[in-house]
Protein backbone atom coordinates (compact mmCIF):
# COMPACT_ATOMS: atom_id res chain seq x y z
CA UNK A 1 -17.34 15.34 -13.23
CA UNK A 2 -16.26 13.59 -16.50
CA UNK A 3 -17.15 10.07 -16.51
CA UNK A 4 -16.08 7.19 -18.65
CA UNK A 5 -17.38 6.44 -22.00
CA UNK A 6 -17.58 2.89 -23.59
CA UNK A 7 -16.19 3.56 -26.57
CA UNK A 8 -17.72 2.72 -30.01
CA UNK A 9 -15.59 -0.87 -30.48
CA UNK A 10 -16.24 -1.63 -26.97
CA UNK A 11 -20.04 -1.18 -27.02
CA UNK A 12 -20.18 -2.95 -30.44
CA UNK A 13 -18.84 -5.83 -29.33
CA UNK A 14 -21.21 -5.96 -26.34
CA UNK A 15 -23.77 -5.28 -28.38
CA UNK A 16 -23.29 -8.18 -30.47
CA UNK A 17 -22.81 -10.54 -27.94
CA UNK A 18 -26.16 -9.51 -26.01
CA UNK A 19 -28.11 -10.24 -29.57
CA UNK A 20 -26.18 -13.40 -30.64
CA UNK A 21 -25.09 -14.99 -26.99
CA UNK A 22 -21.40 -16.51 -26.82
CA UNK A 23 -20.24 -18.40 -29.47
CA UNK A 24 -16.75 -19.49 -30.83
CA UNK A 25 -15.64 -16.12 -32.36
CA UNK A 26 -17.44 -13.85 -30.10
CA UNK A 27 -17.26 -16.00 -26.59
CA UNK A 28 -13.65 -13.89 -25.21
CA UNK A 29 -12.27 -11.07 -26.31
CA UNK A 30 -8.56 -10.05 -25.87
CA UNK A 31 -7.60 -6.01 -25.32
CA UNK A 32 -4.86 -5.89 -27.64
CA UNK A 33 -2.55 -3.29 -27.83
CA UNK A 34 -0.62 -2.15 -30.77
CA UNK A 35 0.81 -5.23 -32.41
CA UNK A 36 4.52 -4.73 -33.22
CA UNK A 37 5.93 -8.53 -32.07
CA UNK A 38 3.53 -11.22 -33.85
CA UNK A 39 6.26 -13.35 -33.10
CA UNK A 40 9.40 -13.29 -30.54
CA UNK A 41 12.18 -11.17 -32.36
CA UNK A 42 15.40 -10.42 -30.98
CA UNK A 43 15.89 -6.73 -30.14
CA UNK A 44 18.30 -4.37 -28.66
CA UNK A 45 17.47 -4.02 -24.92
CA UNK A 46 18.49 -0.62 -22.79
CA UNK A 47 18.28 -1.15 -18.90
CA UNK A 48 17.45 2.08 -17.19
CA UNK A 49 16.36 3.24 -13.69
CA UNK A 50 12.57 4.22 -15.16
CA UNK A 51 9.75 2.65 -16.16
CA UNK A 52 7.80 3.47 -18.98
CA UNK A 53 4.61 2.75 -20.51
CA UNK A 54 2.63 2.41 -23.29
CA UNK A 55 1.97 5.46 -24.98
CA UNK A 56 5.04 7.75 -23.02
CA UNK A 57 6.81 9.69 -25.48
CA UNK A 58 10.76 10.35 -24.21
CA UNK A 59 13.65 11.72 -25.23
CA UNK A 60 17.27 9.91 -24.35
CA UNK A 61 20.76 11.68 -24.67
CA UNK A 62 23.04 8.90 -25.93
CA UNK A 63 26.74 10.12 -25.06
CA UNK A 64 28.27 6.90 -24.19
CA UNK A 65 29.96 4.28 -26.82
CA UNK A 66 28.26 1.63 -26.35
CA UNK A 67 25.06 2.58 -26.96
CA UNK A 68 26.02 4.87 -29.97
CA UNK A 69 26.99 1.76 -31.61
CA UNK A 70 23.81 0.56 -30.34
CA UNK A 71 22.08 3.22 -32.16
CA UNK A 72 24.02 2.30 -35.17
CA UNK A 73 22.98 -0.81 -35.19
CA UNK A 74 18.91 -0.45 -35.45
CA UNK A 75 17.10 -1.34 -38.14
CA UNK A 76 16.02 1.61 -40.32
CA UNK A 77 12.94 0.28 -41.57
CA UNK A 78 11.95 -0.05 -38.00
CA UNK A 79 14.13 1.41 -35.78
CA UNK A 80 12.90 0.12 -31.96
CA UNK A 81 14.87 -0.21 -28.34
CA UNK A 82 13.26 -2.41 -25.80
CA UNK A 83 13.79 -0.61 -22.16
CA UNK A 84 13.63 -2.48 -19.77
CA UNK A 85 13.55 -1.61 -15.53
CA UNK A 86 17.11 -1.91 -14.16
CA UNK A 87 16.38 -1.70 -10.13
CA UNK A 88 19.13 0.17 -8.27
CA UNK A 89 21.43 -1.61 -6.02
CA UNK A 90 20.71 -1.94 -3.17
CA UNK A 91 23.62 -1.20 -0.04
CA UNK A 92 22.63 -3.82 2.07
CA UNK A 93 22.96 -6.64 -0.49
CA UNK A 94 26.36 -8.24 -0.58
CA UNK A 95 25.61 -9.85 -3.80
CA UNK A 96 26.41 -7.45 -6.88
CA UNK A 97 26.01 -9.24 -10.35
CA UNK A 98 28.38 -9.62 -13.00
CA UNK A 99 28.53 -7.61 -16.12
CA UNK A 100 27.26 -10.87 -18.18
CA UNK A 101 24.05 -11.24 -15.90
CA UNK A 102 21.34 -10.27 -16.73
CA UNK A 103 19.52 -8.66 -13.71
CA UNK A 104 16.75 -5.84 -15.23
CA UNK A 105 13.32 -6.81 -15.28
CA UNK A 106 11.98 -8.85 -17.49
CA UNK A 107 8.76 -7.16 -18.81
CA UNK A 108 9.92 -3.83 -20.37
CA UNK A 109 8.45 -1.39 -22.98
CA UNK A 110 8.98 -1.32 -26.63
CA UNK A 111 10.22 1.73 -28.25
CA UNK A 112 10.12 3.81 -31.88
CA UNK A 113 13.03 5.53 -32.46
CA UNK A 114 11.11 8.73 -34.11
CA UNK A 115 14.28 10.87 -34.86
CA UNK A 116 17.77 11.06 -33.95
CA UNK A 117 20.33 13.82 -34.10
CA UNK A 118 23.83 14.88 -33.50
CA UNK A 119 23.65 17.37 -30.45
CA UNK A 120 26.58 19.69 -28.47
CA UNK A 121 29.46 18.16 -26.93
CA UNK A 122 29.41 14.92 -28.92
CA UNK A 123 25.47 13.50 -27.76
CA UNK A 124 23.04 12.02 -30.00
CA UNK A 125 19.48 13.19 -29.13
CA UNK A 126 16.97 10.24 -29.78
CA UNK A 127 13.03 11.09 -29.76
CA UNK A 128 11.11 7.79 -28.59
CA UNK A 129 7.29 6.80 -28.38
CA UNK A 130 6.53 3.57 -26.57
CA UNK A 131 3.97 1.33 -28.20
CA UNK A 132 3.89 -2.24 -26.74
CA UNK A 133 4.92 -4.29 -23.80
CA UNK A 134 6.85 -7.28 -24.44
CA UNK A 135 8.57 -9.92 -22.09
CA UNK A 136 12.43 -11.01 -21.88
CA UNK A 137 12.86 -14.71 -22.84
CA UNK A 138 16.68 -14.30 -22.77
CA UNK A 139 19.79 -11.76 -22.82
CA UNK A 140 23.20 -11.50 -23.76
CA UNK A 141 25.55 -8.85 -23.73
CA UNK A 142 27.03 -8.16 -26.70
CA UNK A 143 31.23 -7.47 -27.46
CA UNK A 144 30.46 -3.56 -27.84
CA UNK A 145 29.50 -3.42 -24.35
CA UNK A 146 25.33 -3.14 -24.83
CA UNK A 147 22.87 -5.69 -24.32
CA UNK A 148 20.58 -7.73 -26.78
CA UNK A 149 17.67 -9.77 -26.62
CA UNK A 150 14.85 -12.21 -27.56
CA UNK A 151 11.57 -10.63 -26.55
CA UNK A 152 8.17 -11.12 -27.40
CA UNK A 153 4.92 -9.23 -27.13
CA UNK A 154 3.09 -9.27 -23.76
CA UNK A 155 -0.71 -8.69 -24.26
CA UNK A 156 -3.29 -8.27 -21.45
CA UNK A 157 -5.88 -11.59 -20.57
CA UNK A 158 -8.84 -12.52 -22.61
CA UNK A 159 -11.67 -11.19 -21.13
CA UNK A 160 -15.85 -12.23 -20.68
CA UNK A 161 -18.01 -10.00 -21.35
CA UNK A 162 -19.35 -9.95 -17.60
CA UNK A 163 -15.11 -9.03 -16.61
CA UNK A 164 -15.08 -6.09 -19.38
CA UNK A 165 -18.65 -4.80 -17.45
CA UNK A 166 -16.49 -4.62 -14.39
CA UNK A 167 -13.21 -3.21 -16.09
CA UNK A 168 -15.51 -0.27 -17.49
CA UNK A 169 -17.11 0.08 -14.25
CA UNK A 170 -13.84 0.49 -12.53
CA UNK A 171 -12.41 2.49 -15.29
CA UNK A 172 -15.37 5.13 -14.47
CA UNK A 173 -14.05 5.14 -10.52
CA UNK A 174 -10.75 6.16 -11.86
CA UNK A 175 -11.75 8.83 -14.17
CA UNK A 176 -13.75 10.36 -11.17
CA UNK A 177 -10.25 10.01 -8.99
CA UNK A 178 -7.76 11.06 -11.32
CA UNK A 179 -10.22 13.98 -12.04
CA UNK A 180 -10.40 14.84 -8.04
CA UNK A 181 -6.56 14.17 -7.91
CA UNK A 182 -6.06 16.95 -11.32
CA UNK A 183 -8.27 19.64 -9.40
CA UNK A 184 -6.37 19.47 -6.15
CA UNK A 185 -3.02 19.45 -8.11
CA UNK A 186 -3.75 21.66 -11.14
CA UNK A 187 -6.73 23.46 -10.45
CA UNK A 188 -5.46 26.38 -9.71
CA UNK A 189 -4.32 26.78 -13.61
CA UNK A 190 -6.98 26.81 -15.25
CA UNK A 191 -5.53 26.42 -18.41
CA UNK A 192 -3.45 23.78 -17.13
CA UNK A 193 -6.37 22.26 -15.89
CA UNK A 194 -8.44 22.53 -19.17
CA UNK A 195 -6.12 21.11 -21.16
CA UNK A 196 -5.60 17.83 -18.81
CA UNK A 197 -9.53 17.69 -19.22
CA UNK A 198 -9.16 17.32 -23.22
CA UNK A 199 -6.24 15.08 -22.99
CA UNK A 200 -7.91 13.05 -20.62
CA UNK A 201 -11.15 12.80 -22.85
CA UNK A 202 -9.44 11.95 -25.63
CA UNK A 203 -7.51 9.27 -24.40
CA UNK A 204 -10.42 7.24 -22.95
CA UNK A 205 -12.68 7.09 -25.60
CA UNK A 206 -9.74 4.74 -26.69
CA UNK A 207 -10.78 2.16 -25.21
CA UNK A 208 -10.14 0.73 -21.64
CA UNK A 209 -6.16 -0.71 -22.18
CA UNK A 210 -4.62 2.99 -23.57
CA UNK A 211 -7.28 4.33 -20.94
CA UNK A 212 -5.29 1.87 -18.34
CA UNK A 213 -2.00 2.80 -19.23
CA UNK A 214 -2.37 6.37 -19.63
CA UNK A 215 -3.99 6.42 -15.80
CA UNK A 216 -0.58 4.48 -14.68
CA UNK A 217 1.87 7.26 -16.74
CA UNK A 218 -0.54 9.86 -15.00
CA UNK A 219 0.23 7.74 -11.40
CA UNK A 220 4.28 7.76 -12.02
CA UNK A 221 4.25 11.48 -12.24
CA UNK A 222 1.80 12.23 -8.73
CA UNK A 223 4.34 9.63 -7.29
CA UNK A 224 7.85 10.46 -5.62
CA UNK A 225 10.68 9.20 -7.71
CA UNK A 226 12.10 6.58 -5.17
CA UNK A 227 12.48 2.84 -5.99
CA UNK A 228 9.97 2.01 -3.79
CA UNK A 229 7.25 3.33 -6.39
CA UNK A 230 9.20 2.40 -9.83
CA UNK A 231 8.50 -1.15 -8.09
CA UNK A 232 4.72 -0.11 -8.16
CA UNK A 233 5.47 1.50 -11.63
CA UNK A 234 6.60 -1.87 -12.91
CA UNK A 235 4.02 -4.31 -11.34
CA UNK A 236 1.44 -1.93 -13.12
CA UNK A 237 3.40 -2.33 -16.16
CA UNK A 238 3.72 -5.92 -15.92
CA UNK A 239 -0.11 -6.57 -15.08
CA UNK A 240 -2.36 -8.55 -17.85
CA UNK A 241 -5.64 -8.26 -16.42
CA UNK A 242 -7.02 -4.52 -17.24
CA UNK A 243 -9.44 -4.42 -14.38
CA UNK A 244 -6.46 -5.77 -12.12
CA UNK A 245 -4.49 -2.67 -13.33
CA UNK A 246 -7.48 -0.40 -13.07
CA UNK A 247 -8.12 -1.65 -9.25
CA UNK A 248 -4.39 -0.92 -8.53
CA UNK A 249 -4.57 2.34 -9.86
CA UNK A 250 -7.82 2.97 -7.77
CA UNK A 251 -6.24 2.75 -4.49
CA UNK A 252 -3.44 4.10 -5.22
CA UNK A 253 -5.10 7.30 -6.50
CA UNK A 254 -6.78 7.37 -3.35
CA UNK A 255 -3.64 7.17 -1.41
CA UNK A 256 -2.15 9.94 -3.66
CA UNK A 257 -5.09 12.14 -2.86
CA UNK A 258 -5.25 11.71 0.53
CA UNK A 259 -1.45 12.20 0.91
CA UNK A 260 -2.08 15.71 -1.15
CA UNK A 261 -4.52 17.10 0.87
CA UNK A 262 -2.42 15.89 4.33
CA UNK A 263 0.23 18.24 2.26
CA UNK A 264 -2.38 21.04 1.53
CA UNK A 265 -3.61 21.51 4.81
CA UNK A 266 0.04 21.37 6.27
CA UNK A 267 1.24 24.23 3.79
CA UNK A 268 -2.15 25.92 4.22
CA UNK A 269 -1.12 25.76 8.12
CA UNK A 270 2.12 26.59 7.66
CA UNK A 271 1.59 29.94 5.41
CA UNK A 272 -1.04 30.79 8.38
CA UNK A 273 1.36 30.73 10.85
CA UNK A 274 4.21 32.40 9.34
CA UNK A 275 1.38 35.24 8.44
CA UNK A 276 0.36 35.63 12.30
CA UNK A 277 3.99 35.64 13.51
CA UNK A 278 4.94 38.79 11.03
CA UNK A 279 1.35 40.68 11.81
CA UNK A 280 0.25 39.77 15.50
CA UNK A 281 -3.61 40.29 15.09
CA UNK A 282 -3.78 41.87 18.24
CA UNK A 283 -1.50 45.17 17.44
CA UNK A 284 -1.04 44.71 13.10
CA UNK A 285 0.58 47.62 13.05
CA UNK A 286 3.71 47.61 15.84
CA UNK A 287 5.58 46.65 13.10
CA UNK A 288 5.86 50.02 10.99
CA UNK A 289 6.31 51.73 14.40
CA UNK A 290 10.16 53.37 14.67
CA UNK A 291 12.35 55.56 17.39
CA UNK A 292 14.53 55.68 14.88
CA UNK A 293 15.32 58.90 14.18
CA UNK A 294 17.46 58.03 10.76
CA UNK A 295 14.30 56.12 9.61
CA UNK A 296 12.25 59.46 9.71
């Protein structure tokens, strides 16, 4: 079973701190992620129905007005879209907002525009990578119809050295899962299966925050796409504590597995009984028996 590494930065930096003891500079250390938003910047904002993290790579079809002119409007330098969770509504409320209001979440992810082309039937096709988290301070729709807003960059919690011992600890219960989770899923293709196992390598030695996020893309895709678990998709987004997100993603790998082999062993039962009621073990071979005459 693949486990874990600390990688090189990581164990550096504990290194250090075990020869020279806490000090001023080395006391806390912050997992950073990549830094796009130094300061709160004001941003184009896309509400959608998903939730995305850091490192996803996407591709939107823009067909409607608004949001070609919002496409128009990026910067070239630096083209980026912040997207952020619009929840669907719900039947049962009576309270619908107004067009003005804003009522998405307000921790999205930020976005690189990384091409954009004209495609059939009048769509734009926009490639996107998502690089960093940032948080909503406020929104305002503009005349054109799509929103824009004043973000800035949302970074995980300082950490001690003692709480990044128990975030790498944790992260090495999740490799194991995610690995048991891959071979129950996938591991019937092996090359399907091989190649998560080099992804997966790759990504963790990393470091523990793309490790963290990468787990929680890896979670949205074992999970049903209902609104129940984009809720669970965006509280995982919207963590800042690594080992909190690694603990969330711990149990709910483990309900994930156990809800896949409750499936296995119900298909597995299923395809068993289907088999026994076409070839009764008793007499296998009534069933190529004819009096037929026209089947001779």
């Amino acid at each position: 079973m693949f486990q874990i590494p600390i990688s090189r930065t990581l164990s550096r930096t504990i290194h250090q701190r075990n020869l020279c003891g806490p000090s001023n500079s080395l006391g806390r250390l912050t997992l950073r992620s990549i830094d796009l938003m130094k300061e709160a910047k004001v941003i184009p904002l896309f509400p959608t129905s998903n939730v995305f993290f850091p490192g996803e790579f996407s591709r939107l079809y823009v067909f409607e007005p608004k949001y070609k002119l919002l496409m128009k409007s990026l910067d070239n330098s630096k083209p980026v879209i912040g997207f952020v969770r619009q929840p669907s509504p719900n039947e049962k409320e009576e309270f619908f907002p107004m067009m003005t209001d804003w009522d998405s979440a307000t921790v999205g992810c930020l976005a690189e525009v990384l091409s954009h082309s004209k495609g059939v039937e009048g769509k734009e096709i926009v490639k996107l990578r998502f690089n960093e988290r940032f948080s909503v301070h406020d929104a305002a729709r503009e005349y054109v119809g799509y929103w824009r807003g004043t973000v800035q960059r949302l970074t995980d919690n300082t950490v001690s050295p003692s709480e990044l011992q128990h975030a790498l600890i944790l992260s090495r219960t999740v490799s194991t899962l995610l690995n048991e989770y891959a071979k129950l899923a996938i591991g019937h293709d092996s090359k399907v299966f091989n190649r998560f196992q080099i992804r997966h390598n790759a990504v963790v030695t990393k470091g523990l925050v793309p490790f963290s996020f990468w787990v929680a893309m890896q979670i949205k895709a074992a999970l049903p796409s209902t609104e129940e678990n984009k809720s669970i998709c965006q509280s995982l987004l919207e963590v800042t504590s690594v080992s909190t997100r690694l603990e969330h993603a711990s149990s709910l790998l483990s309900q994930i597995i156990e809800q896949e082999r409750r499936d296995q062993q119900i298909h597995q039962a299923f395809c068993e009984e289907q088999v026994t009621q076409q070839f009764p073990l008793d007499k296998p071979m009534d069933l190529l028996k004819t009096t037929d005459l026209d089947d001779l």
